[in-house]
PDB file of N, CA and C in Angstrom:
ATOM      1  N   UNK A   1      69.459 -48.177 -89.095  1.00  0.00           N
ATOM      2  CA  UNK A   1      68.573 -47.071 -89.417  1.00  0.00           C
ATOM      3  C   UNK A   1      67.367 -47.619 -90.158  1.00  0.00           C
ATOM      4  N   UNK A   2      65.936 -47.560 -89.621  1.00  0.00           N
ATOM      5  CA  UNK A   2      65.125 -47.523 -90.556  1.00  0.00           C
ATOM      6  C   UNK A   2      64.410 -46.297 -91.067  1.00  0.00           C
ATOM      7  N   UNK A   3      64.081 -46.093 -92.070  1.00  0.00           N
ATOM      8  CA  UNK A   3      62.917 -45.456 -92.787  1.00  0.00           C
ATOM      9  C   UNK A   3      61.570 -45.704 -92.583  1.00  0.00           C
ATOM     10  N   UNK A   4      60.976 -44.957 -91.901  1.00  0.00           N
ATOM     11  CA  UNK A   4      59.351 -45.067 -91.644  1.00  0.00           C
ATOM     12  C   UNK A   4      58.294 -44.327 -92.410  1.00  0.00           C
ATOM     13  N   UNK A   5      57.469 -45.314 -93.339  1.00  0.00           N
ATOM     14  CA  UNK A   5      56.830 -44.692 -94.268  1.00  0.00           C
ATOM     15  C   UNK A   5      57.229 -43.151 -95.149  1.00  0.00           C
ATOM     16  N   UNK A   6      58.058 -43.727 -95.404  1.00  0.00           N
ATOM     17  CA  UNK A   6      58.526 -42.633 -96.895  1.00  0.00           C
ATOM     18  C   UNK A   6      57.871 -42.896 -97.757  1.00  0.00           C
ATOM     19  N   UNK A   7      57.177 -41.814 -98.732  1.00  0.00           N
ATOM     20  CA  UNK A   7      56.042 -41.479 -99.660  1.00  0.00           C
ATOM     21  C   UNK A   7      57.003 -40.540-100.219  1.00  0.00           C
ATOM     22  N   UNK A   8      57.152 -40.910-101.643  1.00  0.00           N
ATOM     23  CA  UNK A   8      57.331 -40.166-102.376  1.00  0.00           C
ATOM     24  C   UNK A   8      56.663 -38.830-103.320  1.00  0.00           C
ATOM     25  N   UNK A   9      55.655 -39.014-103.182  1.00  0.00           N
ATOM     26  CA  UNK A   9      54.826 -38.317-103.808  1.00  0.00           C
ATOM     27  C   UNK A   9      54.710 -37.120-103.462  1.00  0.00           C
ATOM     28  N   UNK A  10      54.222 -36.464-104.534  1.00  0.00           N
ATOM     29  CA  UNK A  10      53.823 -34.843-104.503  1.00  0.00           C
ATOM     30  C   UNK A  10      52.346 -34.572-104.078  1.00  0.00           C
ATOM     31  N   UNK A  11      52.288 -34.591-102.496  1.00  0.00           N
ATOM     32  CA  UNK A  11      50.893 -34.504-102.277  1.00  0.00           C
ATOM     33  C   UNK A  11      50.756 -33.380-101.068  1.00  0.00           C
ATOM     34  N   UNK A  12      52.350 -32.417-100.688  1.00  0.00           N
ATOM     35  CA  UNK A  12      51.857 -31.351 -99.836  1.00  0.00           C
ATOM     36  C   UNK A  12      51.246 -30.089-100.611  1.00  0.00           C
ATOM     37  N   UNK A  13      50.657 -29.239-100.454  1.00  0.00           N
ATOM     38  CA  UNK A  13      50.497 -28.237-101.350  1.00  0.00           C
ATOM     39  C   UNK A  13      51.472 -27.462-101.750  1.00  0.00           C
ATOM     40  N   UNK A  14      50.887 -27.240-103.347  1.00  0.00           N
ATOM     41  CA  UNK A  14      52.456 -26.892-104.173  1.00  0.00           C
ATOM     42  C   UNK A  14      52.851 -24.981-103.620  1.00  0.00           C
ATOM     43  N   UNK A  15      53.905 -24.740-103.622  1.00  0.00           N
ATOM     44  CA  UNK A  15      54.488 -22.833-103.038  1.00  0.00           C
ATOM     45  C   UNK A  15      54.504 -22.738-104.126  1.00  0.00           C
ATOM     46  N   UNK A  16      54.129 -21.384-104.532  1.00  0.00           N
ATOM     47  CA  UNK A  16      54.617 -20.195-105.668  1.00  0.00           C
ATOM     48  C   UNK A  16      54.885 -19.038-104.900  1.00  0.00           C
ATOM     49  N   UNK A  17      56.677 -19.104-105.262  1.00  0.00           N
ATOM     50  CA  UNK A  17      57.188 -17.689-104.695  1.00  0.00           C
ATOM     51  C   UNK A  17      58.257 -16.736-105.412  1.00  0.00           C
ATOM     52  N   UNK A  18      58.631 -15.912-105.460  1.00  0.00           N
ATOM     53  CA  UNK A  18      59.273 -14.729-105.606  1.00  0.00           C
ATOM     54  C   UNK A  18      61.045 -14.924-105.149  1.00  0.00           C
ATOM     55  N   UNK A  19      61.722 -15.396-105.824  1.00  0.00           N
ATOM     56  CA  UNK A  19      63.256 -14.842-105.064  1.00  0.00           C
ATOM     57  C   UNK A  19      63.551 -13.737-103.989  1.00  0.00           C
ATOM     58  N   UNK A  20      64.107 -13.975-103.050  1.00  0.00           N
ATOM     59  CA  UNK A  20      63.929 -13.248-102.228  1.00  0.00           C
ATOM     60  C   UNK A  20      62.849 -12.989-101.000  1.00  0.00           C
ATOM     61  N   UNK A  21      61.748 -13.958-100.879  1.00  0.00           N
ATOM     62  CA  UNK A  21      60.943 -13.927 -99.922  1.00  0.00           C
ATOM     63  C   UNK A  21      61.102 -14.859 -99.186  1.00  0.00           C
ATOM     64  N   UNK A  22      60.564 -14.518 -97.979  1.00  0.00           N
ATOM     65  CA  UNK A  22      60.693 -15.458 -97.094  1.00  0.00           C
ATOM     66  C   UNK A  22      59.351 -16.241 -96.651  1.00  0.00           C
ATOM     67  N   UNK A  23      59.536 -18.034 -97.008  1.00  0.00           N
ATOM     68  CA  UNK A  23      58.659 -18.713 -96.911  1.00  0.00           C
ATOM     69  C   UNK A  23      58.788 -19.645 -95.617  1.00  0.00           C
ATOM     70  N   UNK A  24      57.395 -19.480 -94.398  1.00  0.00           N
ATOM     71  CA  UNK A  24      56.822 -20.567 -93.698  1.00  0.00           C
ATOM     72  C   UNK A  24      56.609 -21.555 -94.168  1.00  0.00           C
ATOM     73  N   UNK A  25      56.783 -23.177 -93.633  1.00  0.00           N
ATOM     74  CA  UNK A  25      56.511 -23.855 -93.120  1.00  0.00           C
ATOM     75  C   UNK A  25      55.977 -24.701 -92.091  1.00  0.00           C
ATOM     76  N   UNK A  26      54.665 -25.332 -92.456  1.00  0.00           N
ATOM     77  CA  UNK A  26      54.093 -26.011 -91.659  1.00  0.00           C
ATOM     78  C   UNK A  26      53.892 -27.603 -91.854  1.00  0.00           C
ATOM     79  N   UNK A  27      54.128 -28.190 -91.244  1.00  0.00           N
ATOM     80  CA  UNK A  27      53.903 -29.829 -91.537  1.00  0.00           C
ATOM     81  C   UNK A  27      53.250 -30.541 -90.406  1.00  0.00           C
ATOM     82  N   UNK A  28      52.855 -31.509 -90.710  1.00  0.00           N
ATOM     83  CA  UNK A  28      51.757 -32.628 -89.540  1.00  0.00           C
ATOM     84  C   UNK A  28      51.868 -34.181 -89.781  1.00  0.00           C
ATOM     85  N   UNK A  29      52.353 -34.536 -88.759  1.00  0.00           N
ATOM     86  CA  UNK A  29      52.585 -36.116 -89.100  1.00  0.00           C
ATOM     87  C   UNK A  29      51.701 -37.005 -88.489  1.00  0.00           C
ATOM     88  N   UNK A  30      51.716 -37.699 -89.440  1.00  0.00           N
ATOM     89  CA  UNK A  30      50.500 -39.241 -88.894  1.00  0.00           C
ATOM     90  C   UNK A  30      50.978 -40.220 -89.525  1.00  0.00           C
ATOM     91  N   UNK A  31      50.669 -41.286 -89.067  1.00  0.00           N
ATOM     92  CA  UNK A  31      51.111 -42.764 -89.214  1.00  0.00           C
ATOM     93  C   UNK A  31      50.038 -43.316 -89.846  1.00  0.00           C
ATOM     94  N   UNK A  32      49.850 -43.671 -90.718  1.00  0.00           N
ATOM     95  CA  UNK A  32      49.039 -44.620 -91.681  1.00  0.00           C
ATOM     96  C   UNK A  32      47.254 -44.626 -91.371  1.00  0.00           C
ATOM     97  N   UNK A  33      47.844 -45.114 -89.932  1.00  0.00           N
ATOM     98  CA  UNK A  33      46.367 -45.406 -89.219  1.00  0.00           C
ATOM     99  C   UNK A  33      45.419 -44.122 -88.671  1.00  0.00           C
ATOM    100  N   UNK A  34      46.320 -42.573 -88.779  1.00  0.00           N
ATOM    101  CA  UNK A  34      45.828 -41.623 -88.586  1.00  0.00           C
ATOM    102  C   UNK A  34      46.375 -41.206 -87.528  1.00  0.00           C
ATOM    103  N   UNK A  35      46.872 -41.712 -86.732  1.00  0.00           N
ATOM    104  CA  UNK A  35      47.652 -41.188 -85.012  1.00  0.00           C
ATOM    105  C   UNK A  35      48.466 -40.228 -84.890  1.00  0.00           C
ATOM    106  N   UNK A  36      48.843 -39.796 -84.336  1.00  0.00           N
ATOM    107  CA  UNK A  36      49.482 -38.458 -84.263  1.00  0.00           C
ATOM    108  C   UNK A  36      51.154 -38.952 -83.769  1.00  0.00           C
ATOM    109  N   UNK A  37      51.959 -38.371 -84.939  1.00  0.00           N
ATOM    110  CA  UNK A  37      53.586 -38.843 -84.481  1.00  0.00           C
ATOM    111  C   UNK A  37      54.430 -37.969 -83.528  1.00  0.00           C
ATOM    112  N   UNK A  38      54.576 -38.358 -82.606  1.00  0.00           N
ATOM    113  CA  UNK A  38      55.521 -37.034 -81.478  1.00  0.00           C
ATOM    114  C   UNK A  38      56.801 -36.725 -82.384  1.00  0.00           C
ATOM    115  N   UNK A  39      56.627 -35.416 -83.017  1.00  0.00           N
ATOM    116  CA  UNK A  39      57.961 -35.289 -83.431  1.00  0.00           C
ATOM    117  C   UNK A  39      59.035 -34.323 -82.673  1.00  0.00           C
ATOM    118  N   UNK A  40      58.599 -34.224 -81.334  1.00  0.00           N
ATOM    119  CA  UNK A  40      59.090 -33.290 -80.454  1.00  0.00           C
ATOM    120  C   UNK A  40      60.340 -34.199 -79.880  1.00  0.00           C
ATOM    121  N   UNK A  41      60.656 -35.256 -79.903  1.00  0.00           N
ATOM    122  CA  UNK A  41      61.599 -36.486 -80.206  1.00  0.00           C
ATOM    123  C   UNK A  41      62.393 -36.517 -80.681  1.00  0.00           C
ATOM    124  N   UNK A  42      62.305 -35.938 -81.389  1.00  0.00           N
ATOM    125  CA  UNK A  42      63.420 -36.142 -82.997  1.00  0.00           C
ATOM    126  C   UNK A  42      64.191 -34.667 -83.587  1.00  0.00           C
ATOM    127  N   UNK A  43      64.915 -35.033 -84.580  1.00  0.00           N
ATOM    128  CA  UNK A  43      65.717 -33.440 -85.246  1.00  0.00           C
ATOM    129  C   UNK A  43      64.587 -33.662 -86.519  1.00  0.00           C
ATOM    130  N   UNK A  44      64.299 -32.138 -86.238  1.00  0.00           N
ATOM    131  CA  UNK A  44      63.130 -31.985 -87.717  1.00  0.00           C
ATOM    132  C   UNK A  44      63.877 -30.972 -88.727  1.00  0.00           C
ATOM    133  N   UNK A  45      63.779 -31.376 -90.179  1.00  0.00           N
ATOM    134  CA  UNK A  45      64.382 -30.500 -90.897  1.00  0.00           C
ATOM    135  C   UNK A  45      63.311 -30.551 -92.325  1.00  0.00           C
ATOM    136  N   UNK A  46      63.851 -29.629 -92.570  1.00  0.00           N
ATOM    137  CA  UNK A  46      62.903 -29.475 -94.284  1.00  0.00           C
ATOM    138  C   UNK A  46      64.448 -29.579 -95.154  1.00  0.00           C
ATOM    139  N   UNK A  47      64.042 -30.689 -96.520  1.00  0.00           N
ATOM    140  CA  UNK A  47      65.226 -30.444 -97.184  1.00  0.00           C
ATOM    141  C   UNK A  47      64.721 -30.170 -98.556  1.00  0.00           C
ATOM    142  N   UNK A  48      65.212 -29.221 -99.165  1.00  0.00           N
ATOM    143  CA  UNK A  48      64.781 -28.719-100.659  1.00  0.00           C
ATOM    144  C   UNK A  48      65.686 -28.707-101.441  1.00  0.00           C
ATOM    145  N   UNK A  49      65.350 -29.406-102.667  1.00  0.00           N
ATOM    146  CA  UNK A  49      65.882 -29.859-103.792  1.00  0.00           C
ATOM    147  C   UNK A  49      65.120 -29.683-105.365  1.00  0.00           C
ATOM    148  N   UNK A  50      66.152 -29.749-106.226  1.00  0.00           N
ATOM    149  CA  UNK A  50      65.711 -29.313-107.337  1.00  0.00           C
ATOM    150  C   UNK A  50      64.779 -30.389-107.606  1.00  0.00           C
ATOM    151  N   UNK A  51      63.702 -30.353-108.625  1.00  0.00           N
ATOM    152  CA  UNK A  51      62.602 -30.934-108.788  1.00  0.00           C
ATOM    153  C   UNK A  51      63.455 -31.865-109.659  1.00  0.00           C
ATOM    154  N   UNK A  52      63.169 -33.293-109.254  1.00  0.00           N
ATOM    155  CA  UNK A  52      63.693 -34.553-109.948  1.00  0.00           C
ATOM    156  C   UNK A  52      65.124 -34.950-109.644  1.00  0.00           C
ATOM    157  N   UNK A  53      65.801 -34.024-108.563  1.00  0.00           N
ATOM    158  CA  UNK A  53      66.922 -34.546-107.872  1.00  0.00           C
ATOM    159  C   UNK A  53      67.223 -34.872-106.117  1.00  0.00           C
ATOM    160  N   UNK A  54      66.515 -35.774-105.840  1.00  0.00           N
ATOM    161  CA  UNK A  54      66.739 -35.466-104.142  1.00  0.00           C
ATOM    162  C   UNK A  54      68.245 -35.954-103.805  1.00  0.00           C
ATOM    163  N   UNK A  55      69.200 -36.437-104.303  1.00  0.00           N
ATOM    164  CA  UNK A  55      70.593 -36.396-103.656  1.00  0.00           C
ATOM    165  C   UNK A  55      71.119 -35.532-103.926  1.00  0.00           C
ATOM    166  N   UNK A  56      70.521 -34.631-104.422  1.00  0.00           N
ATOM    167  CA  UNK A  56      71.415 -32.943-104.127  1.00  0.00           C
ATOM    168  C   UNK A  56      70.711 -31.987-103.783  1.00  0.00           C
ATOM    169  N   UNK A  57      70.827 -31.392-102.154  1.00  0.00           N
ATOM    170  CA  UNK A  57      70.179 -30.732-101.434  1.00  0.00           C
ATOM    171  C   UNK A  57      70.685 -29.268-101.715  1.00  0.00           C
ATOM    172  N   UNK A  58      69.507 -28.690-101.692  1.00  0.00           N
ATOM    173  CA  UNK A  58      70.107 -27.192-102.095  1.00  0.00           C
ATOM    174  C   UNK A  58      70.391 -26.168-100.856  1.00  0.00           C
ATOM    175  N   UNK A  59      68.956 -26.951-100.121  1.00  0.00           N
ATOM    176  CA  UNK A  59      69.279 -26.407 -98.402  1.00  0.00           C
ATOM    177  C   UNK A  59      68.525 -27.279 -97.742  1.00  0.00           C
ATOM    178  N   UNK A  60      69.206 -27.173 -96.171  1.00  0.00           N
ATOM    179  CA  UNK A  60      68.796 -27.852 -95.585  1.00  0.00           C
ATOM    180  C   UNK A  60      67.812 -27.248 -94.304  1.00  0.00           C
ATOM    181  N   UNK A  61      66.734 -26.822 -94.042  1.00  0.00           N
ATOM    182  CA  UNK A  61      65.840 -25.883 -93.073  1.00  0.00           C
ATOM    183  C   UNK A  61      65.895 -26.389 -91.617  1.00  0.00           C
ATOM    184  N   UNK A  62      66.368 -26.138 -90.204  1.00  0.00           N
ATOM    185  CA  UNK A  62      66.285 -26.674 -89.029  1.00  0.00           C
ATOM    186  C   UNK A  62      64.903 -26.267 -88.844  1.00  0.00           C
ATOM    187  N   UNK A  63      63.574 -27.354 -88.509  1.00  0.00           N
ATOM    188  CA  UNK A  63      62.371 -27.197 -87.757  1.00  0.00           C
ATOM    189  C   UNK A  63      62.814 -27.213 -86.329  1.00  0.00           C
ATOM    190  N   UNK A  64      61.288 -26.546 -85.921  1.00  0.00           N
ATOM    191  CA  UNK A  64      60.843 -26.497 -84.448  1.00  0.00           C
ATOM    192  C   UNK A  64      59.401 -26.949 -83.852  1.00  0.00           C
ATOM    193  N   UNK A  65      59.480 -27.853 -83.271  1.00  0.00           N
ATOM    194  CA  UNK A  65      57.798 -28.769 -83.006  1.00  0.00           C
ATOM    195  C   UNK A  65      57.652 -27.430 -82.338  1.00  0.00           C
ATOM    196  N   UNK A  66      55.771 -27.534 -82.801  1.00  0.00           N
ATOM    197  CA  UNK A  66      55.483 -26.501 -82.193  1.00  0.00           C
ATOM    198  C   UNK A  66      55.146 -27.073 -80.737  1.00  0.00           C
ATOM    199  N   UNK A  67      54.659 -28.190 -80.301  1.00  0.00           N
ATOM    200  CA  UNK A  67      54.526 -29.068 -78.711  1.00  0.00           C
ATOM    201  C   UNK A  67      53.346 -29.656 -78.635  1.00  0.00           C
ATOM    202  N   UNK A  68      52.696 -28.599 -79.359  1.00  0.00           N
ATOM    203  CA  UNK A  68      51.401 -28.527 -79.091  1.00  0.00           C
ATOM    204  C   UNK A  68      50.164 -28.128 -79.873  1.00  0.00           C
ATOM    205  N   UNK A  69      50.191 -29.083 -81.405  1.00  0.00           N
ATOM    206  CA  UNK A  69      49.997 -30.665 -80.717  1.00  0.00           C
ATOM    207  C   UNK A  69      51.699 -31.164 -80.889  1.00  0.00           C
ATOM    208  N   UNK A  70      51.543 -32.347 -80.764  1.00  0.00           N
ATOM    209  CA  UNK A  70      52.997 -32.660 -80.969  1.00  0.00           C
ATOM    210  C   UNK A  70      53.561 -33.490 -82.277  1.00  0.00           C
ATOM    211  N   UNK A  71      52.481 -33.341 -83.043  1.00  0.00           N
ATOM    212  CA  UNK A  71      52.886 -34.139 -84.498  1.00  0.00           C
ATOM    213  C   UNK A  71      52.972 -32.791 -85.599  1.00  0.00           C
ATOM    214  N   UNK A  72      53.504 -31.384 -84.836  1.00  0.00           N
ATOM    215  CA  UNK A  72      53.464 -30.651 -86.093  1.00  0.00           C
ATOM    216  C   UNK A  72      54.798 -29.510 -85.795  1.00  0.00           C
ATOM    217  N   UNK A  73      55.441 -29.298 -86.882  1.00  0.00           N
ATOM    218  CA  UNK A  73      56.931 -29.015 -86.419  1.00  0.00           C
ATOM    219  C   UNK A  73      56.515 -27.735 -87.485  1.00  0.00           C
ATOM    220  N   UNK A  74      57.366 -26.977 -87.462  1.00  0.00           N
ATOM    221  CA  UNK A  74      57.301 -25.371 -88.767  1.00  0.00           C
ATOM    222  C   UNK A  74      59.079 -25.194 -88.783  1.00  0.00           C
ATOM    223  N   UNK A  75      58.853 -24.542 -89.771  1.00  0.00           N
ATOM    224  CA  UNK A  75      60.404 -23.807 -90.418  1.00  0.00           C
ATOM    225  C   UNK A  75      60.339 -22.702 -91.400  1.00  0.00           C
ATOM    226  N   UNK A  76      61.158 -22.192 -91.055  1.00  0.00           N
ATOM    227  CA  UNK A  76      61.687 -21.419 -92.547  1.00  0.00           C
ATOM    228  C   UNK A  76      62.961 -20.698 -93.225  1.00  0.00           C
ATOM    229  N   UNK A  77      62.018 -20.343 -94.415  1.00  0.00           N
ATOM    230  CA  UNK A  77      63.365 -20.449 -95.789  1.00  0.00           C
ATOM    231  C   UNK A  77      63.386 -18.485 -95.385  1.00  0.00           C
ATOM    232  N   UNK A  78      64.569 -18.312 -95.297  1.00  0.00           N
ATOM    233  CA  UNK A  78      64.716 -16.591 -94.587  1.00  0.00           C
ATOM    234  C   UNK A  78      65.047 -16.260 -95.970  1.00  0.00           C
ATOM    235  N   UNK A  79      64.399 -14.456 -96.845  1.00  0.00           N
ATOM    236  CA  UNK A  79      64.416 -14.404 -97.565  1.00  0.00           C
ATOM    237  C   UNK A  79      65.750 -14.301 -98.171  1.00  0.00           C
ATOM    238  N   UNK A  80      66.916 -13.965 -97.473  1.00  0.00           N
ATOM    239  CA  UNK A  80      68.377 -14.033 -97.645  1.00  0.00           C
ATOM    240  C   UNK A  80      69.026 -15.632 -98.637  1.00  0.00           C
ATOM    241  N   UNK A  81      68.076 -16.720 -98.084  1.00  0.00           N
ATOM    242  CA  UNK A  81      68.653 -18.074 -98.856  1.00  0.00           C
ATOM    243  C   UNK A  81      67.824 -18.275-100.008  1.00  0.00           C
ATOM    244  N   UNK A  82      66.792 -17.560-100.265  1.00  0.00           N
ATOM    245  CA  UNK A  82      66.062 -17.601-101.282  1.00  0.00           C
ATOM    246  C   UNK A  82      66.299 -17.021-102.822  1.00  0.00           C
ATOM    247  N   UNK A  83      67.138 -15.867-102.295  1.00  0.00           N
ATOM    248  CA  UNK A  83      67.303 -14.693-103.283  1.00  0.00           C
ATOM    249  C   UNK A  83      68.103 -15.106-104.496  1.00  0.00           C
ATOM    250  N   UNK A  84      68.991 -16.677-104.464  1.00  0.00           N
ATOM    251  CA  UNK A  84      69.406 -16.681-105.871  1.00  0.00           C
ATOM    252  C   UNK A  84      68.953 -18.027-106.410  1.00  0.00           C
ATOM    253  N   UNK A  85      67.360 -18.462-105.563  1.00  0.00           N
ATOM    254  CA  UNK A  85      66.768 -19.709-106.019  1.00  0.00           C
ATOM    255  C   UNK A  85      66.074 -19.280-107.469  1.00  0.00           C
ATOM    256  N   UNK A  86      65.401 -19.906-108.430  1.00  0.00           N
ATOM    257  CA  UNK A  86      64.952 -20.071-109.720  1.00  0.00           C
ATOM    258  C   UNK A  86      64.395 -21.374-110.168  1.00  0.00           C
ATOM    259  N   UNK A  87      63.730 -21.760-110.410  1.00  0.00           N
ATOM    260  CA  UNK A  87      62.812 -23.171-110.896  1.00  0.00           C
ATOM    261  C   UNK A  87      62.077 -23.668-110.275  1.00  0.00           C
ATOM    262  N   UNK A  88      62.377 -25.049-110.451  1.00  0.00           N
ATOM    263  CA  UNK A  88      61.078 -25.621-109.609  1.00  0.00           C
ATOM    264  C   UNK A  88      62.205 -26.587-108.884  1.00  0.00           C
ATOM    265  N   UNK A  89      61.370 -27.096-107.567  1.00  0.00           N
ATOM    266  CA  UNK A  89      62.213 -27.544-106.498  1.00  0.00           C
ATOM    267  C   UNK A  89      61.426 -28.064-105.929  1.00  0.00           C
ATOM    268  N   UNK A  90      61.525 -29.218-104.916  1.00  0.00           N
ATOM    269  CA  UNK A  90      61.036 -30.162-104.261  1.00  0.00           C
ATOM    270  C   UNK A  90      61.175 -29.711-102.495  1.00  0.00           C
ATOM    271  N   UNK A  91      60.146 -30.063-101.902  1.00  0.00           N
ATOM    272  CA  UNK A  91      60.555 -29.590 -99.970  1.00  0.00           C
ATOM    273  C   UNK A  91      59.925 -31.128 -99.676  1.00  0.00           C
ATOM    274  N   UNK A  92      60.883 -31.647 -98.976  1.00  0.00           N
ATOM    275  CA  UNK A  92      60.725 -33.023 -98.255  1.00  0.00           C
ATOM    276  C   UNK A  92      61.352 -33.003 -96.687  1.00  0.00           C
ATOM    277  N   UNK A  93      59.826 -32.955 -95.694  1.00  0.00           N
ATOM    278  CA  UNK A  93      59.904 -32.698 -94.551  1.00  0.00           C
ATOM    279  C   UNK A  93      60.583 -33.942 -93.702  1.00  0.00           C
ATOM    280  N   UNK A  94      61.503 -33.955 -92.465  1.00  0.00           N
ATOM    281  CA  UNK A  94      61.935 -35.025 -92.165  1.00  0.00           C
ATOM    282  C   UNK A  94      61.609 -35.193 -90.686  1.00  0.00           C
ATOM    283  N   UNK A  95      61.939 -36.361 -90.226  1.00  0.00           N
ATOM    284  CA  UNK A  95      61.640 -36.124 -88.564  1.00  0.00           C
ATOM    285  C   UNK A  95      62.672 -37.097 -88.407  1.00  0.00           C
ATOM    286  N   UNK A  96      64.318 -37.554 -87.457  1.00  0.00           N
ATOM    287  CA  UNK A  96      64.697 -37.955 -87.423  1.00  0.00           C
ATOM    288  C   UNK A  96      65.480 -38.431 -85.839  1.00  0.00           C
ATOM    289  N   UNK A  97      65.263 -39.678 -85.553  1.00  0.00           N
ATOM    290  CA  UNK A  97      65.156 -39.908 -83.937  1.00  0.00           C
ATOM    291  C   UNK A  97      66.427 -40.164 -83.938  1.00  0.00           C
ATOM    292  N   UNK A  98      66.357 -40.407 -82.421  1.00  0.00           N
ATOM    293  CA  UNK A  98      68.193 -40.564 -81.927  1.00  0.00           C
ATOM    294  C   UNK A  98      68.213 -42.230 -82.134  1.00  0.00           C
ATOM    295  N   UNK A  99      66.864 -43.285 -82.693  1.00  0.00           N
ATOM    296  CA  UNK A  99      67.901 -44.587 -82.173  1.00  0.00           C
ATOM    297  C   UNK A  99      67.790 -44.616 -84.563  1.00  0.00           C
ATOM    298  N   UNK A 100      67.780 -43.561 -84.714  1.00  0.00           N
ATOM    299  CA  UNK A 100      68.267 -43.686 -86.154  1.00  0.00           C
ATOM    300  C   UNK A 100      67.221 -43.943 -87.105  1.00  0.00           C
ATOM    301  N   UNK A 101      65.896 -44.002 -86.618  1.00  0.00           N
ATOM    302  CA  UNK A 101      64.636 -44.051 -87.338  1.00  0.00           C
ATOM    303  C   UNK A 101      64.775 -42.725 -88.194  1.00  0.00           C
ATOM    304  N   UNK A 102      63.783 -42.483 -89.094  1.00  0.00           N
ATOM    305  CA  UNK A 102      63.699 -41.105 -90.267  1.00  0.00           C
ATOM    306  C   UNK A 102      62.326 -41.689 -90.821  1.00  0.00           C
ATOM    307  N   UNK A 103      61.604 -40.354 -90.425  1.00  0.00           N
ATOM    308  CA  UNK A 103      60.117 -40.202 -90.596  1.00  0.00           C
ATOM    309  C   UNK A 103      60.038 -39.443 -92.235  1.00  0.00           C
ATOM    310  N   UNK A 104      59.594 -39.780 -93.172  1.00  0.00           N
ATOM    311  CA  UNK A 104      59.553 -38.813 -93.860  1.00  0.00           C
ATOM    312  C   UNK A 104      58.654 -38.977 -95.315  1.00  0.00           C
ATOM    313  N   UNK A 105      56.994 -38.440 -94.669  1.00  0.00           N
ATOM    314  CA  UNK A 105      55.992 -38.749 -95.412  1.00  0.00           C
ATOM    315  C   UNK A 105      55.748 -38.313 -96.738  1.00  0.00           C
ATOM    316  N   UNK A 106      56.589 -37.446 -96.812  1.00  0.00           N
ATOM    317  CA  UNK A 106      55.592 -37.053 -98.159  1.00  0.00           C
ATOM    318  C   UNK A 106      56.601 -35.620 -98.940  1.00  0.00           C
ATOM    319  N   UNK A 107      56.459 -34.886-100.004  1.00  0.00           N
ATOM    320  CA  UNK A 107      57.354 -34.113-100.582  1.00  0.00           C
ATOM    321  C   UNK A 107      55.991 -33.197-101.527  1.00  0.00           C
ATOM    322  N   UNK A 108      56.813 -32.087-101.441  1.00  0.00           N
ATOM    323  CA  UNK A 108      55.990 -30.835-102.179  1.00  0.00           C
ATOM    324  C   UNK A 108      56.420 -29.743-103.180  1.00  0.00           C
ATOM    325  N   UNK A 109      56.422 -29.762-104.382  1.00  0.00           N
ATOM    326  CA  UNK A 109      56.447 -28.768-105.369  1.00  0.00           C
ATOM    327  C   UNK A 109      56.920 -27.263-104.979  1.00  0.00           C
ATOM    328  N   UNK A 110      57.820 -26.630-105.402  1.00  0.00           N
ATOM    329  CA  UNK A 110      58.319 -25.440-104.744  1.00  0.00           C
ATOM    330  C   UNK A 110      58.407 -24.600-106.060  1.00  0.00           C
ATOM    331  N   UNK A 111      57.826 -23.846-106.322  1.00  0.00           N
ATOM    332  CA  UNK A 111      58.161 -23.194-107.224  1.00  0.00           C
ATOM    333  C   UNK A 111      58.394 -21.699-107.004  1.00  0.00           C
ATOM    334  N   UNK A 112      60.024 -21.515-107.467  1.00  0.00           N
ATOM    335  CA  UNK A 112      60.708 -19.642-107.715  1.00  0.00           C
ATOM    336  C   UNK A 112      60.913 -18.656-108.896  1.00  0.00           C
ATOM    337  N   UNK A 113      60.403 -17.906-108.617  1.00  0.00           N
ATOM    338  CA  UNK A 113      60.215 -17.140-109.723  1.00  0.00           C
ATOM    339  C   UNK A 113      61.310 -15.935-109.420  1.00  0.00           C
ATOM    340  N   UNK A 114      61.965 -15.551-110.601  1.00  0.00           N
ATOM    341  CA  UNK A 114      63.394 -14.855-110.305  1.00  0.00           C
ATOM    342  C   UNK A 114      62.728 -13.274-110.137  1.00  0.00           C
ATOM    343  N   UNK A 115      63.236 -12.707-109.094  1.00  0.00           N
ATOM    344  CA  UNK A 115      62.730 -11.231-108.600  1.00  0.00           C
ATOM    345  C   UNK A 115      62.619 -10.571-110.331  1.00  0.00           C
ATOM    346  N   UNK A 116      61.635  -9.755-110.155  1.00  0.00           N
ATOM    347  CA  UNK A 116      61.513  -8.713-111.517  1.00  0.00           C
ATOM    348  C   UNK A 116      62.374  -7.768-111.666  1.00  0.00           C
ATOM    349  N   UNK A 117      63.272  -7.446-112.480  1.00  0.00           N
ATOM    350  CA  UNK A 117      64.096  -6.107-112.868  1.00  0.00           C
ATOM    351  C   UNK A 117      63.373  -5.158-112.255  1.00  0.00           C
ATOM    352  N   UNK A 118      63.794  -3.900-111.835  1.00  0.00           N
ATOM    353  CA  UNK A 118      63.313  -2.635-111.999  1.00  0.00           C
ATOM    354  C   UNK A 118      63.571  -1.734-112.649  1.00  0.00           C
TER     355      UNK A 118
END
């Protein structure tokens, strides 16, 4: 298995959301040099984790390339898995091929805010 350019960093734009809503995903992959990565290839997933823990996944999101173009896959968090999230949390998009490669550029700030009493 290799790892292809994994970036750790917090450089997708950060979510501010509400418990209980349901958040899109969009992501776009490129290779260093700018090229466009076919991720229509691969199993795409979003994995979100508490902020400062990525070996413990809180969920795991199945993407869908959109085709077209083919370096950009979407997902989402249905407001049902959201509803007993709270803090801050990390989304690290993946792209992962059958000969065991794992694409996975970059990670983004998630922040939940617990639904308001009524």
């Amino acid at each position: 298995m290799t790892t292809l350019s994994t970036n750790y960093s917090n450089d997708l734009p950060e979510i501010v959301m509400i418990a209980g809503d349901k958040q899109d995903f969009s992501y776009s992959f490129f290779t260093s040099a700018c090229a466009l990565i076919d991720v229509t290839t691969g199993s795409c997933t979003v994995v979100i984790f508490r902020y400062g823990d990525p070996s413990h996944a809180i969920l795991t999101l199945t993407g869908s390339p959109v085709g077209d173009p083919i370096n950009v896959f979407t997902a989402v968090l249905p407001s049902a898995c959201s509803l007993d999230l709270s803090g801050a949390y990390q989304q690290q998009p993946k792209v992962t091929y059958d000969s065991g490669d794992i694409y996975s550029p970059s990670q983004g700030k998630i922040y939940v805010y617990p639904t308001p009493s009524s």
